[in-house]
Protein backbone atom coordinates (compact mmCIF):
# COMPACT_ATOMS: atom_id res chain seq x y z
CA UNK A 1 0.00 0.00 0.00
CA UNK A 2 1.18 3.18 -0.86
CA UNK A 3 2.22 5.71 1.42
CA UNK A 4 0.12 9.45 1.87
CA UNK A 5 3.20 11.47 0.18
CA UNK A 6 3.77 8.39 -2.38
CA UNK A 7 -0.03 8.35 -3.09
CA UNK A 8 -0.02 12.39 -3.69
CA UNK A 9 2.71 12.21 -5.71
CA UNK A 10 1.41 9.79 -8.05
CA UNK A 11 -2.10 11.83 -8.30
CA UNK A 12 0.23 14.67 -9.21
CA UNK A 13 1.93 12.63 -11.62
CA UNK A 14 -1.43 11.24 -13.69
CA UNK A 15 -2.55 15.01 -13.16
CA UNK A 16 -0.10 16.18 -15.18
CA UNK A 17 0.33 13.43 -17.70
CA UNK A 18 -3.73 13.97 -18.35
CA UNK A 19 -3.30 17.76 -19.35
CA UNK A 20 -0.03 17.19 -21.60
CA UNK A 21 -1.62 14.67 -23.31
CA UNK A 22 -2.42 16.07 -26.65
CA UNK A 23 -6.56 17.08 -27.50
CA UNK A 24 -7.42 16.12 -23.71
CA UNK A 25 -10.35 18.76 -23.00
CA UNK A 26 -8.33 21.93 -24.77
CA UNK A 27 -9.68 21.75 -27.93
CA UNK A 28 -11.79 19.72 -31.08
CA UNK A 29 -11.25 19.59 -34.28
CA UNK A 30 -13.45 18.54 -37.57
CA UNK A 31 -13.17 18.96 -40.93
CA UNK A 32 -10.67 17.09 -44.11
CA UNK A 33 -7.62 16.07 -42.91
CA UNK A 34 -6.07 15.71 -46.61
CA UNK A 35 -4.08 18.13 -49.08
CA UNK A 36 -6.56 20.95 -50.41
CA UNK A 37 -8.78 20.51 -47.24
CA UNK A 38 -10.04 22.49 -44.27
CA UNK A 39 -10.48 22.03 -40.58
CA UNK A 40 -12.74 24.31 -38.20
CA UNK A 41 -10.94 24.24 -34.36
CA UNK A 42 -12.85 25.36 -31.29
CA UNK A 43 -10.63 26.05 -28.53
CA UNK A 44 -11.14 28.61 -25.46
CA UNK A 45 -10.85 32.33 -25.79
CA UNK A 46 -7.12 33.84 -25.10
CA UNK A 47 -5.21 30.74 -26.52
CA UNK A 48 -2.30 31.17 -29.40
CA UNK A 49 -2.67 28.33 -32.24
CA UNK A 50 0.46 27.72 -34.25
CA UNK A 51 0.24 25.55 -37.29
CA UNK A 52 3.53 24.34 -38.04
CA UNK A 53 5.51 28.05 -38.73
CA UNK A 54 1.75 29.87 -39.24
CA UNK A 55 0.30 31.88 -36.46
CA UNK A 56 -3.57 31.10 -36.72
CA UNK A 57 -6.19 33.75 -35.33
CA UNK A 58 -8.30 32.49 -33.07
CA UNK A 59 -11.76 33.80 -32.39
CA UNK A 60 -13.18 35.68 -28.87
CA UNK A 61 -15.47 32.52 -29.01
CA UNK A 62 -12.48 30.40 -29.76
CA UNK A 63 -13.09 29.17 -33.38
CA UNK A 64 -10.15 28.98 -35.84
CA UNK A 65 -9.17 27.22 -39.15
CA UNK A 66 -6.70 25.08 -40.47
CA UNK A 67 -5.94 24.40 -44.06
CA UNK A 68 -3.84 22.69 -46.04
CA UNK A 69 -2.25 23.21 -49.60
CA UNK A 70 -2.35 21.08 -52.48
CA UNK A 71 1.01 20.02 -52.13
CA UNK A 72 1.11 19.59 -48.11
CA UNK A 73 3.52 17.57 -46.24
CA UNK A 74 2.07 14.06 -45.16
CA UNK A 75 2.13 15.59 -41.35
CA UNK A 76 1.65 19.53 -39.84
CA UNK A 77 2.23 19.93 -36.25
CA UNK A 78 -0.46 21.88 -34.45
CA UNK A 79 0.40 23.84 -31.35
CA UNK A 80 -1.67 25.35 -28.91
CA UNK A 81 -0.35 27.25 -25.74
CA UNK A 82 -3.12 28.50 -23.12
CA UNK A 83 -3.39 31.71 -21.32
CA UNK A 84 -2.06 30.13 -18.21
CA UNK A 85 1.16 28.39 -20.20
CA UNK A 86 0.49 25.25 -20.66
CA UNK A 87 0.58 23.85 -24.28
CA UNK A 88 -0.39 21.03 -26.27
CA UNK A 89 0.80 19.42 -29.33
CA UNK A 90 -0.68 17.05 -32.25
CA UNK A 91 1.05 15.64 -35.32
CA UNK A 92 -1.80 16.10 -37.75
CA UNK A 93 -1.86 13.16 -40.48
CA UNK A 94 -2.45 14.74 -43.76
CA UNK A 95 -3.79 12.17 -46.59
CA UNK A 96 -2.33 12.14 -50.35
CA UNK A 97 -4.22 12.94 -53.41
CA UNK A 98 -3.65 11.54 -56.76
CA UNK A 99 -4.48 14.66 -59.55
CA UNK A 100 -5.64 14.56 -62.93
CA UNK A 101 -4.23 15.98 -66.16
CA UNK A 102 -6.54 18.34 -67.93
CA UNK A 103 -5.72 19.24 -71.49
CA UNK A 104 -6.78 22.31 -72.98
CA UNK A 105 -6.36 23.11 -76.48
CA UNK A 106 -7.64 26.12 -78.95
CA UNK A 107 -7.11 28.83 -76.11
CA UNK A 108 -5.55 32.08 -77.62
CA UNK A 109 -2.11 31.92 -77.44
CA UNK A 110 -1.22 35.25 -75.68
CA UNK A 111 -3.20 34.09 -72.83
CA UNK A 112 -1.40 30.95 -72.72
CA UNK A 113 2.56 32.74 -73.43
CA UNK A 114 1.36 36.11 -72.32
CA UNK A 115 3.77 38.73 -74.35
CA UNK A 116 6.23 41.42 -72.44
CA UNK A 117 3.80 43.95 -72.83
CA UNK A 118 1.09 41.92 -70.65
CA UNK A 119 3.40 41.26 -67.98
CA UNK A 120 3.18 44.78 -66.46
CA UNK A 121 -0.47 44.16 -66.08
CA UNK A 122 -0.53 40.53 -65.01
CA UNK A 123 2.11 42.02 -61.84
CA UNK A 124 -0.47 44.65 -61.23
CA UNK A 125 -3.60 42.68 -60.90
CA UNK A 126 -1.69 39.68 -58.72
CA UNK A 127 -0.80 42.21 -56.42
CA UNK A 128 -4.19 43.39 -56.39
CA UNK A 129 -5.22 40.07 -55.69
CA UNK A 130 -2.61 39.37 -52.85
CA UNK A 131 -3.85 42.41 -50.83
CA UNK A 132 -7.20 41.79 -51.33
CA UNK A 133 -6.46 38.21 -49.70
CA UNK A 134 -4.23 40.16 -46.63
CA UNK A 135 -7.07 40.99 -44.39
CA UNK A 136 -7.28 40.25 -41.03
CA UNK A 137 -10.46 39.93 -39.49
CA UNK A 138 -11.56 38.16 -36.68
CA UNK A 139 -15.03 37.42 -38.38
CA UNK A 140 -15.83 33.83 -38.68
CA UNK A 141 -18.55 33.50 -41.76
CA UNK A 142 -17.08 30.41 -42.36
CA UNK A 143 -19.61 28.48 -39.75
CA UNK A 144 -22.52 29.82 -41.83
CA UNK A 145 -21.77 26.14 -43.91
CA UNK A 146 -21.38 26.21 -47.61
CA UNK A 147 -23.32 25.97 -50.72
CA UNK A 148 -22.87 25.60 -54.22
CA UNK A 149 -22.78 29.42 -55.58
CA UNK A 150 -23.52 27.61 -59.06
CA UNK A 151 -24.69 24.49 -60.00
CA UNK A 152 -24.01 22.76 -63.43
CA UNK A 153 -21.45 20.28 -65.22
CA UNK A 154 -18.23 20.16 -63.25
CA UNK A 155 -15.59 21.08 -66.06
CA UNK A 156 -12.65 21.44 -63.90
CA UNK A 157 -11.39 19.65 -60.71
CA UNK A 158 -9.13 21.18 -58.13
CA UNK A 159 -5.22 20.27 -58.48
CA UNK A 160 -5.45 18.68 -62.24
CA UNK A 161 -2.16 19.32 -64.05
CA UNK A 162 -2.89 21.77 -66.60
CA UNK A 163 -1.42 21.50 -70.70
CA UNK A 164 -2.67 24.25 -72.33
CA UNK A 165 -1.86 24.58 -76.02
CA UNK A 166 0.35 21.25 -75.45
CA UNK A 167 2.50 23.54 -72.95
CA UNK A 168 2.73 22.03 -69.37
CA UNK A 169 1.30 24.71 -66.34
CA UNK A 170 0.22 25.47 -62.74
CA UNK A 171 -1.95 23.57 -61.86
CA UNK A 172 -5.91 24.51 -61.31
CA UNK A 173 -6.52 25.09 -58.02
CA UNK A 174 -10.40 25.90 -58.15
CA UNK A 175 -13.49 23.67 -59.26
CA UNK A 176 -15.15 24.70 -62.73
CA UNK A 177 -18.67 25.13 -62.61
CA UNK A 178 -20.16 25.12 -66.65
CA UNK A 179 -23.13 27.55 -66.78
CA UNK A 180 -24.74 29.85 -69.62
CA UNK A 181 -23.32 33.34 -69.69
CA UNK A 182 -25.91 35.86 -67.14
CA UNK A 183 -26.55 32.86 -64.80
CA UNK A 184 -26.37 33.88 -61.19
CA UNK A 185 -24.09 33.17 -59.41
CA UNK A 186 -24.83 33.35 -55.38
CA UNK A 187 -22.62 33.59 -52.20
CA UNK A 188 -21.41 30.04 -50.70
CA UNK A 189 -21.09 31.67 -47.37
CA UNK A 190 -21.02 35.18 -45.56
CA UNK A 191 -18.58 37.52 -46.02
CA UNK A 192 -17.32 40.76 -46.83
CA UNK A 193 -16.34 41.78 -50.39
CA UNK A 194 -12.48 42.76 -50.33
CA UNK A 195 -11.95 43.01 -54.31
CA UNK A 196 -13.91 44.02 -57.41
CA UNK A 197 -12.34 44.03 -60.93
CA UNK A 198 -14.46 44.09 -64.33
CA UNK A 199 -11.69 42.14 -66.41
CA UNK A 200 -7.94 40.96 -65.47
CA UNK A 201 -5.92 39.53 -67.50
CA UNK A 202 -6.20 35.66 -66.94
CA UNK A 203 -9.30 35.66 -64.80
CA UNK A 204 -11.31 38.51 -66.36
CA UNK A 205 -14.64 39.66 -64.23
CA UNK A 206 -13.08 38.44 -60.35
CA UNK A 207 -14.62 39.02 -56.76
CA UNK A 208 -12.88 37.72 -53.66
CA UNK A 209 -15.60 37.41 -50.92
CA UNK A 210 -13.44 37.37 -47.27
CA UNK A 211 -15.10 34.65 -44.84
CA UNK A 212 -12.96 36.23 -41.71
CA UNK A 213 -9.29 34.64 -40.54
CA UNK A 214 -8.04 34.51 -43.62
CA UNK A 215 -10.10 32.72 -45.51
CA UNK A 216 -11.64 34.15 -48.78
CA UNK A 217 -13.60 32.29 -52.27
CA UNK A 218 -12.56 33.96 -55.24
CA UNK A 219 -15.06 33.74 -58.48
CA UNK A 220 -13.56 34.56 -61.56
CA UNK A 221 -14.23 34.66 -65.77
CA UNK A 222 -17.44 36.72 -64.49
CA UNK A 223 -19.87 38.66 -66.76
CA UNK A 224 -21.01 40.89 -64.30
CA UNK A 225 -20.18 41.48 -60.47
CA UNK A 226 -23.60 42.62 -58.71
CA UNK A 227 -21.93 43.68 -55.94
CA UNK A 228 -19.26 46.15 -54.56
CA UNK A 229 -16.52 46.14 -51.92
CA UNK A 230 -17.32 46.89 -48.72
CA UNK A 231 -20.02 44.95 -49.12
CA UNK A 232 -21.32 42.96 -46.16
CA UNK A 233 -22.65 39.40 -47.93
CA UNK A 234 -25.06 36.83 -46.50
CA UNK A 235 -24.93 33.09 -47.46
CA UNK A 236 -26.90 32.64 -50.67
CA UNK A 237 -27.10 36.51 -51.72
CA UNK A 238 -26.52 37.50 -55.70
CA UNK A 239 -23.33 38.25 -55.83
CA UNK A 240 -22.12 38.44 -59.63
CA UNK A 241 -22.95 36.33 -62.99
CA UNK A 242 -21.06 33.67 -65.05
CA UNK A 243 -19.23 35.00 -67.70
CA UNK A 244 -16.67 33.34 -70.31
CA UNK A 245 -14.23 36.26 -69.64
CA UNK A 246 -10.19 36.32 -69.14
CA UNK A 247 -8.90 33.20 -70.24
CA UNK A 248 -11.16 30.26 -70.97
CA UNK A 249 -12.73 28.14 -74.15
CA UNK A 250 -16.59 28.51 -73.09
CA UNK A 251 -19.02 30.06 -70.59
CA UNK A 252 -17.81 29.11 -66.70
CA UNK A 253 -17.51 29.72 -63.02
CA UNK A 254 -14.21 28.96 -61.35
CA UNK A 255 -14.30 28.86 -57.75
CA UNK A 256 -11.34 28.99 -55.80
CA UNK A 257 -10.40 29.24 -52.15
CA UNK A 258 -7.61 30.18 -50.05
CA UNK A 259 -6.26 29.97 -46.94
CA UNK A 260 -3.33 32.44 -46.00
CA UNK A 261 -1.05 31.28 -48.54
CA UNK A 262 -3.16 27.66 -49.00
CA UNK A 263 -5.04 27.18 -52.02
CA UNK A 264 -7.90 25.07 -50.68
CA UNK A 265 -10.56 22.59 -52.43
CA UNK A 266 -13.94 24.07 -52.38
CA UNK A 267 -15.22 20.80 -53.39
CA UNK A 268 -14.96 19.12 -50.07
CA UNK A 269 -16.59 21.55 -48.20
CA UNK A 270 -20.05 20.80 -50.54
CA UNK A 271 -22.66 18.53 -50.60
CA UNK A 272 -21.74 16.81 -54.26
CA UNK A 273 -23.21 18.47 -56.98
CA UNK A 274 -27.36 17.69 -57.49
CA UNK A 275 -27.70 15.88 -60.99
């Protein structure tokens, strides 16, 4: 029988193992543990998240997100240290994906080699786009749930290898939604509109709509952006319609998402496509 200091000590001992031990009654976590996919955290208020080298804002209710690229290491380490020190770790499995090659032929062939003269433009509008994707608010739209913002004929799968013209490229990191030009084209979530632009140089009509944390949907090729920024945005308001603008072969929406510097699949986070 143990005696009353050896018996305190080991209480002490199992006391401390239980709150080191990583997940035990800090935090939960749910969402797509794979490359392109997102996870929604709930924590308590006051705690700093760390996802591998990436601080990750964390709500006054305690909700955060976690994404990973298309390309992500098979493991992330999450970190989270509490107001009163303590931390906790997890080594966060991250599945494979095997990507498709898309072919695309018949596309003009400055859009596919763009020629010195574009490139002054094509810096302008990225830089556009990276600002528009900076902002850093604590809102979290994201637990409105998602929804198509079109539905059609998926065209275009996130992370296919792109050959345009017979010329390899980056990859597509957005789903392609085919539609008729002038169909509408609605929000997938709240949000706040952070960038308007009529026609850009490989995406044409574009919107980024900012879900809070830094995590935005971008909708480009757009006929016409109903919308501007500023813009406060509920989850299924008109927000812009398809267009076959920028650089494409027929009428489409391409959704994308991103994630600090993430590209993320928007297709996981839908129900799949009605028939």
């Amino acid at each position: 029988m143990k005696s009353p200091v050896s018996l305190v000590r080991y209480l002490l001992i199992c006391a401390v193992l239980l709150i080191s031990t990583p997940g035990y009654a800090g935090y939960t976590l749910e969402g797509n543990y794979v490359q392109g996919g997102l996870v929604v955290g709930k924590t308590e208020p006051g705690v700093q998240v760390k996802l591998d080298d990436l601080s990750v804002a964390v709500s006054d209710q305690g909700y955060f997100v976690l994404g990973f690229d298309r390309d992500h290491p098979p493991q992330s380490r999450l970190r989270l240290t509490y107001p009163d020190g303590h931390s906790e770790e997890q080594v966060l499995e991250i599945a494979r994906r095997e990507y498709k090659i898309q072919r695309i032929d018949n596309l003009p062939k400055r859009k596919v080699t763009p020629e010195k003269m574009d490139l002054k433009r094509i810096r302008r509008e990225s830089a556009l786009v990276k600002a528009a994707r900076k902002l850093d608010d604590p809102r979290t739209d994201y637990l409105t749930g998602w929804q198509w913002p079109v539905k059609g004929r998926i065209s275009g799968v996130y992370g296919s290898q792109r050959i345009l013209n017979g010329k390899p490229r980056r990859p597509h990191y957005g789903v392609d939604v085919a539609a008729p030009v002038g169909t509408l084209v609605r929000a997938p979530a709240d949000g706040v509109v952070t960038l308007v632009h009529p026609d850009m140089f490989f995406s044409g009509g574009t919107l980024i709509l900012d879900h809070g944390q830094h995590l935005s949907s971008s909708f480009l090729h757009l006929s016409e952006i109903l919308v501007k920024e500023g813009d406060r945005i509920r989850q299924g308001d008109p927000i812009a319609r398809v267009g076959a603008t920028g650089r494409v072969t027929g009428p489409h929406l391409d959704w994308r998402m991103n994630f600090h510097q993430f590209q993320i699949d928007p297709q996981l986070l839908v129900p799949p496509m009605p028939q």
